[in-house]
C-alpha atoms as a PDB file:
ATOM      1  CA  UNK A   1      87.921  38.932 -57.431  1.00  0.00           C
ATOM      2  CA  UNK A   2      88.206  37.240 -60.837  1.00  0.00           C
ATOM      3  CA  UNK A   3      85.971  39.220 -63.687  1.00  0.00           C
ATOM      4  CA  UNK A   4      83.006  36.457 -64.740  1.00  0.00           C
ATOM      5  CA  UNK A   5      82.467  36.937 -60.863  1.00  0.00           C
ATOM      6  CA  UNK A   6      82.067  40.798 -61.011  1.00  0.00           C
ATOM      7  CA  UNK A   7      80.403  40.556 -64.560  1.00  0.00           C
ATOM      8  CA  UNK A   8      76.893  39.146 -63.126  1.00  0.00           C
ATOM      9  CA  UNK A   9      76.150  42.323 -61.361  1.00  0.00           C
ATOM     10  CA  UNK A  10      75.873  44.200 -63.875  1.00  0.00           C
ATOM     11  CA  UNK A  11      72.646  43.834 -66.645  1.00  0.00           C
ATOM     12  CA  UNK A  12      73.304  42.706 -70.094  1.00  0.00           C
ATOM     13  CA  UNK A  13      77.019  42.842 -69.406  1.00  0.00           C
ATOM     14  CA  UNK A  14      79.541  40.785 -72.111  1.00  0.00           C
ATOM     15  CA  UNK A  15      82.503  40.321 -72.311  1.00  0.00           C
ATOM     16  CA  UNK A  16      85.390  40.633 -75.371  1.00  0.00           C
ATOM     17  CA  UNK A  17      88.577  39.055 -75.559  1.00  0.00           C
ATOM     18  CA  UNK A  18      91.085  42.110 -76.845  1.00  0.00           C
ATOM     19  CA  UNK A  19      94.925  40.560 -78.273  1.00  0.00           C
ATOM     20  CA  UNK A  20      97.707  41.568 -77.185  1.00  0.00           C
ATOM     21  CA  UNK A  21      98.591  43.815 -80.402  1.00  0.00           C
ATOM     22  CA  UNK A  22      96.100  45.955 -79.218  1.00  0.00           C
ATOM     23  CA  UNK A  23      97.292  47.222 -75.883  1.00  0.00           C
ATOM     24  CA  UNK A  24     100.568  46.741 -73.798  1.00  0.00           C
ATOM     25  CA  UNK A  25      99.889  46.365 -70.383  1.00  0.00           C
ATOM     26  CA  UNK A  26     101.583  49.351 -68.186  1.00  0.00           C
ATOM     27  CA  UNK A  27     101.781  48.163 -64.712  1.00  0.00           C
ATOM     28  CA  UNK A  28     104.852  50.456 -63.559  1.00  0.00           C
ATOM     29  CA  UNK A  29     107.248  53.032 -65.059  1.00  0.00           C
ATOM     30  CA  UNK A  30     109.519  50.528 -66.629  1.00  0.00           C
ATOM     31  CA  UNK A  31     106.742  49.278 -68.799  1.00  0.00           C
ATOM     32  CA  UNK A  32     105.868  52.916 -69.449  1.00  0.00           C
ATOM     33  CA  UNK A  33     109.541  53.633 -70.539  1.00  0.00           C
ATOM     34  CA  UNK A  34     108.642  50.728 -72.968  1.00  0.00           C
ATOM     35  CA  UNK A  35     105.907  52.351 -74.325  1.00  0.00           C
ATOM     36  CA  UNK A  36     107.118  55.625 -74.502  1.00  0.00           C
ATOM     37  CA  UNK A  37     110.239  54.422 -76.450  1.00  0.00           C
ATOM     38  CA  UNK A  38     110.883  53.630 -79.855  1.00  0.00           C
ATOM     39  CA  UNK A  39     110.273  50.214 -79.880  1.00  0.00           C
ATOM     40  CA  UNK A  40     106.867  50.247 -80.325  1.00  0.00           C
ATOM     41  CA  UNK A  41     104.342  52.537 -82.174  1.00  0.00           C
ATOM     42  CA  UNK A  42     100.642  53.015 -82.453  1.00  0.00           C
ATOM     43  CA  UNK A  43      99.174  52.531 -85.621  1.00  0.00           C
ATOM     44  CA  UNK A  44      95.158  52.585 -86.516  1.00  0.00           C
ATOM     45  CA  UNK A  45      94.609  51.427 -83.282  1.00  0.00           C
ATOM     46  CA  UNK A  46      97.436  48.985 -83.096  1.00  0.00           C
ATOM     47  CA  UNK A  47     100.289  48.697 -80.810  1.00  0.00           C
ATOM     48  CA  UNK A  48     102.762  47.965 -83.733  1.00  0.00           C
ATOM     49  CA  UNK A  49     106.747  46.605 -82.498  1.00  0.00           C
ATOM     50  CA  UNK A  50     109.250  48.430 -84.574  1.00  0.00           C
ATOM     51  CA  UNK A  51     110.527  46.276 -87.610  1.00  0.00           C
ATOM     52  CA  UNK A  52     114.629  47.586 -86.467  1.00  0.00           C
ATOM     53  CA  UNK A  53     114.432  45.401 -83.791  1.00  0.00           C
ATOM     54  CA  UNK A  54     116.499  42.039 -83.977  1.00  0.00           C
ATOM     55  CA  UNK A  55     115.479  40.531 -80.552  1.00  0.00           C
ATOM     56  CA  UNK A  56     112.041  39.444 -80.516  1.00  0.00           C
ATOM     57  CA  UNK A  57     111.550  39.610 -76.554  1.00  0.00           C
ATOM     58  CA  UNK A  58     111.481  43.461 -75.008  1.00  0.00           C
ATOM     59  CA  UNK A  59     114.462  44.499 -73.058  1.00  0.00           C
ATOM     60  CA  UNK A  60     114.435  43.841 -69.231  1.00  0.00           C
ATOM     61  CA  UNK A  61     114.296  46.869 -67.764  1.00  0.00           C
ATOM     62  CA  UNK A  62     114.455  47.449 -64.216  1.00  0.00           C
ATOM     63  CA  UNK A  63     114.615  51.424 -62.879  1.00  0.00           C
ATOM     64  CA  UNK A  64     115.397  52.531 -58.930  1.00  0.00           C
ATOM     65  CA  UNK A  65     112.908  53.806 -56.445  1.00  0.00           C
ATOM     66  CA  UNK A  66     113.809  56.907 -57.814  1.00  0.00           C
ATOM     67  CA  UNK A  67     111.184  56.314 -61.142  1.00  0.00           C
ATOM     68  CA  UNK A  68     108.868  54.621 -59.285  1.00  0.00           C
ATOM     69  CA  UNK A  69     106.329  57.434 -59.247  1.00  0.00           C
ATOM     70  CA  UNK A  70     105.008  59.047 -62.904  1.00  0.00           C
ATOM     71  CA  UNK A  71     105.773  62.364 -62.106  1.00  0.00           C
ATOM     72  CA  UNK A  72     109.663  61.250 -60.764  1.00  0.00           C
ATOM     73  CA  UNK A  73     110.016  58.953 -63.982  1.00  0.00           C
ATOM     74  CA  UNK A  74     108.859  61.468 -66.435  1.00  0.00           C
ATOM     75  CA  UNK A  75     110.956  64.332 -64.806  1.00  0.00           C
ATOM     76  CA  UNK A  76     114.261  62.562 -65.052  1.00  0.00           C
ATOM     77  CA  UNK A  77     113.814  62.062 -69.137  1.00  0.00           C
ATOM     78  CA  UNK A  78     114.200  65.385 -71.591  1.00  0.00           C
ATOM     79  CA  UNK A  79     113.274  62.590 -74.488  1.00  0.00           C
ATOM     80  CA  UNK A  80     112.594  58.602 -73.814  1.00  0.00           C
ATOM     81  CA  UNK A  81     115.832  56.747 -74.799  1.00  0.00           C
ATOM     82  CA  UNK A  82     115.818  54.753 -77.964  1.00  0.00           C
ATOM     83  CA  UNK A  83     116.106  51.209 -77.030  1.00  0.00           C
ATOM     84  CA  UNK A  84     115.758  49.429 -80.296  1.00  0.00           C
ATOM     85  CA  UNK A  85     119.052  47.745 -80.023  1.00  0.00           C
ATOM     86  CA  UNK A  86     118.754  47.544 -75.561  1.00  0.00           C
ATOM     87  CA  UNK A  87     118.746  44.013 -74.083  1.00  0.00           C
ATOM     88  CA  UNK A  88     118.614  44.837 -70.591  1.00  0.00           C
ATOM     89  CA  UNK A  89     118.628  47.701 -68.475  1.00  0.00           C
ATOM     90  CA  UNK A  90     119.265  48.798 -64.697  1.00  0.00           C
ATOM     91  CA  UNK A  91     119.281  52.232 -63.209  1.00  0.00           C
ATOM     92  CA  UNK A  92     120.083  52.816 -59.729  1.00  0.00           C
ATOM     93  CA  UNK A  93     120.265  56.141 -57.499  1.00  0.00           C
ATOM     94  CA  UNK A  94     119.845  59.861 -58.848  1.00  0.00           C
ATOM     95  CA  UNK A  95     120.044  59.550 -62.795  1.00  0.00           C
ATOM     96  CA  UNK A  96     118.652  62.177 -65.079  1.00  0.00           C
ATOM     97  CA  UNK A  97     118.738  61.652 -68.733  1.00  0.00           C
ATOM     98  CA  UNK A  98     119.148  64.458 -71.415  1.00  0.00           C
ATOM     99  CA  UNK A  99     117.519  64.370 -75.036  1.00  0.00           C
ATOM    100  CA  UNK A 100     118.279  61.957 -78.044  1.00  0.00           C
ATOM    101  CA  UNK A 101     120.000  59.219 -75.783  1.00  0.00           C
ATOM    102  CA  UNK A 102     120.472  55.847 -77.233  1.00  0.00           C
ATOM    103  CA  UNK A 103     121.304  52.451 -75.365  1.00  0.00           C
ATOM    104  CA  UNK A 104     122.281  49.725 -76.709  1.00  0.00           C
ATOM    105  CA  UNK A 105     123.044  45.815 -75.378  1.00  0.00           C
ATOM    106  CA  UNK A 106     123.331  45.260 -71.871  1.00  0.00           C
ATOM    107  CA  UNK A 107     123.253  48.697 -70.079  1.00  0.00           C
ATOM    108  CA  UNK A 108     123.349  49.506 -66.279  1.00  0.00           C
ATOM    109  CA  UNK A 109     123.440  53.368 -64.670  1.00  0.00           C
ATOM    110  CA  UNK A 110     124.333  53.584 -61.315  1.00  0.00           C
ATOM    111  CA  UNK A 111     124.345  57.063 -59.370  1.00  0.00           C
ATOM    112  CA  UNK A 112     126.670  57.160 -56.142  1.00  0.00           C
ATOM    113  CA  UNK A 113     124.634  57.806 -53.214  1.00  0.00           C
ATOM    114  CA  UNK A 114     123.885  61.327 -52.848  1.00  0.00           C
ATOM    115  CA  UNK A 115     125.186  62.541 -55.971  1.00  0.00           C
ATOM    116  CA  UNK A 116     123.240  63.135 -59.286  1.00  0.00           C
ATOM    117  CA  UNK A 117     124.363  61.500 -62.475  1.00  0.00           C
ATOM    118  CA  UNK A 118     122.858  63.584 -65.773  1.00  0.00           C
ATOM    119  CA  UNK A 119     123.608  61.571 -68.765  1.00  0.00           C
ATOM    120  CA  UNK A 120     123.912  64.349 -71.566  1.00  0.00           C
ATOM    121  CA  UNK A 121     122.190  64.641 -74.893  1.00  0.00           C
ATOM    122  CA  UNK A 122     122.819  62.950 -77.574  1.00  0.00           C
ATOM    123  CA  UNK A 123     124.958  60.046 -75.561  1.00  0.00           C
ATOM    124  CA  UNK A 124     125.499  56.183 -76.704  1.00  0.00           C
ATOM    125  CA  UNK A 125     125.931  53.829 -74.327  1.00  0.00           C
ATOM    126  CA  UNK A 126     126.429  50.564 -75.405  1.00  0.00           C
ATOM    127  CA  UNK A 127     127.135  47.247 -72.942  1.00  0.00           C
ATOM    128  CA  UNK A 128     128.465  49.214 -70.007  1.00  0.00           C
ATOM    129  CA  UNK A 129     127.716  51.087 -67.099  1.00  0.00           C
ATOM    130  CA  UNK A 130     127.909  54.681 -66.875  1.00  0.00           C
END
């Protein structure tokens, strides 16, 4: 159902067109670790992209089954990774991430099956796997 279908049941209804610097859309947890992170900020009202960042396209970020729920995705982060410098991501299996993390470049986190993987505080990882 498209919306100027649904919009003539309701009385004196209009519609507003809202750009894109005003919202991001958050249709799973990897767009909500992009929201969450440092890349962007909210300012008066305004989703604002952080100036450090050279890449003008967000990272790809694709997280395991494992984050596919809120409460699972927020549980496995003490603090959102910055990802200022991140062009793509991948996490697979049980991964648990500890405060002030930073990733840079191409990064990809694989757990072995059955065993968890905590990346500690404070850790770098730049354009490899951990």
């Amino acid at each position: 159902m498209c919306f100027p279908y649904v919009i003539k049941f309701f009385d004196h209804a209009i519609g507003i067109n809202v750009p894109r610097s005003r919202f991001l859309p958050v249709k799973a947890t990897s767009d909500l670790l992009l929201v969450q992170s440092d890349l962007y900020t909210l300012v008066d009202g305004f989703v604002i992209r952080n100036k450090d960042r050279a890449n003008p396209t967000n990272p790809s970020i694709e997280l395991g089954p494992e984050f596919k729920k809120v409460g699972n995705f927020l549980s496995r982060f003490k603090s959102i990774p910055s990802i200022i410098e991140l062009d793509s991501l991948k996490v697979t299996g049980d991964v648990w991430f500890g405060a002030g993390i930073v990733l840079k470049g191409k990064v990809s986190i694989a757990a072995k099956p059955g065993v968890k993987l905590e990346i500690p505080d404070g850790a770098v990882i730049e354009n490899k796997g951990a």
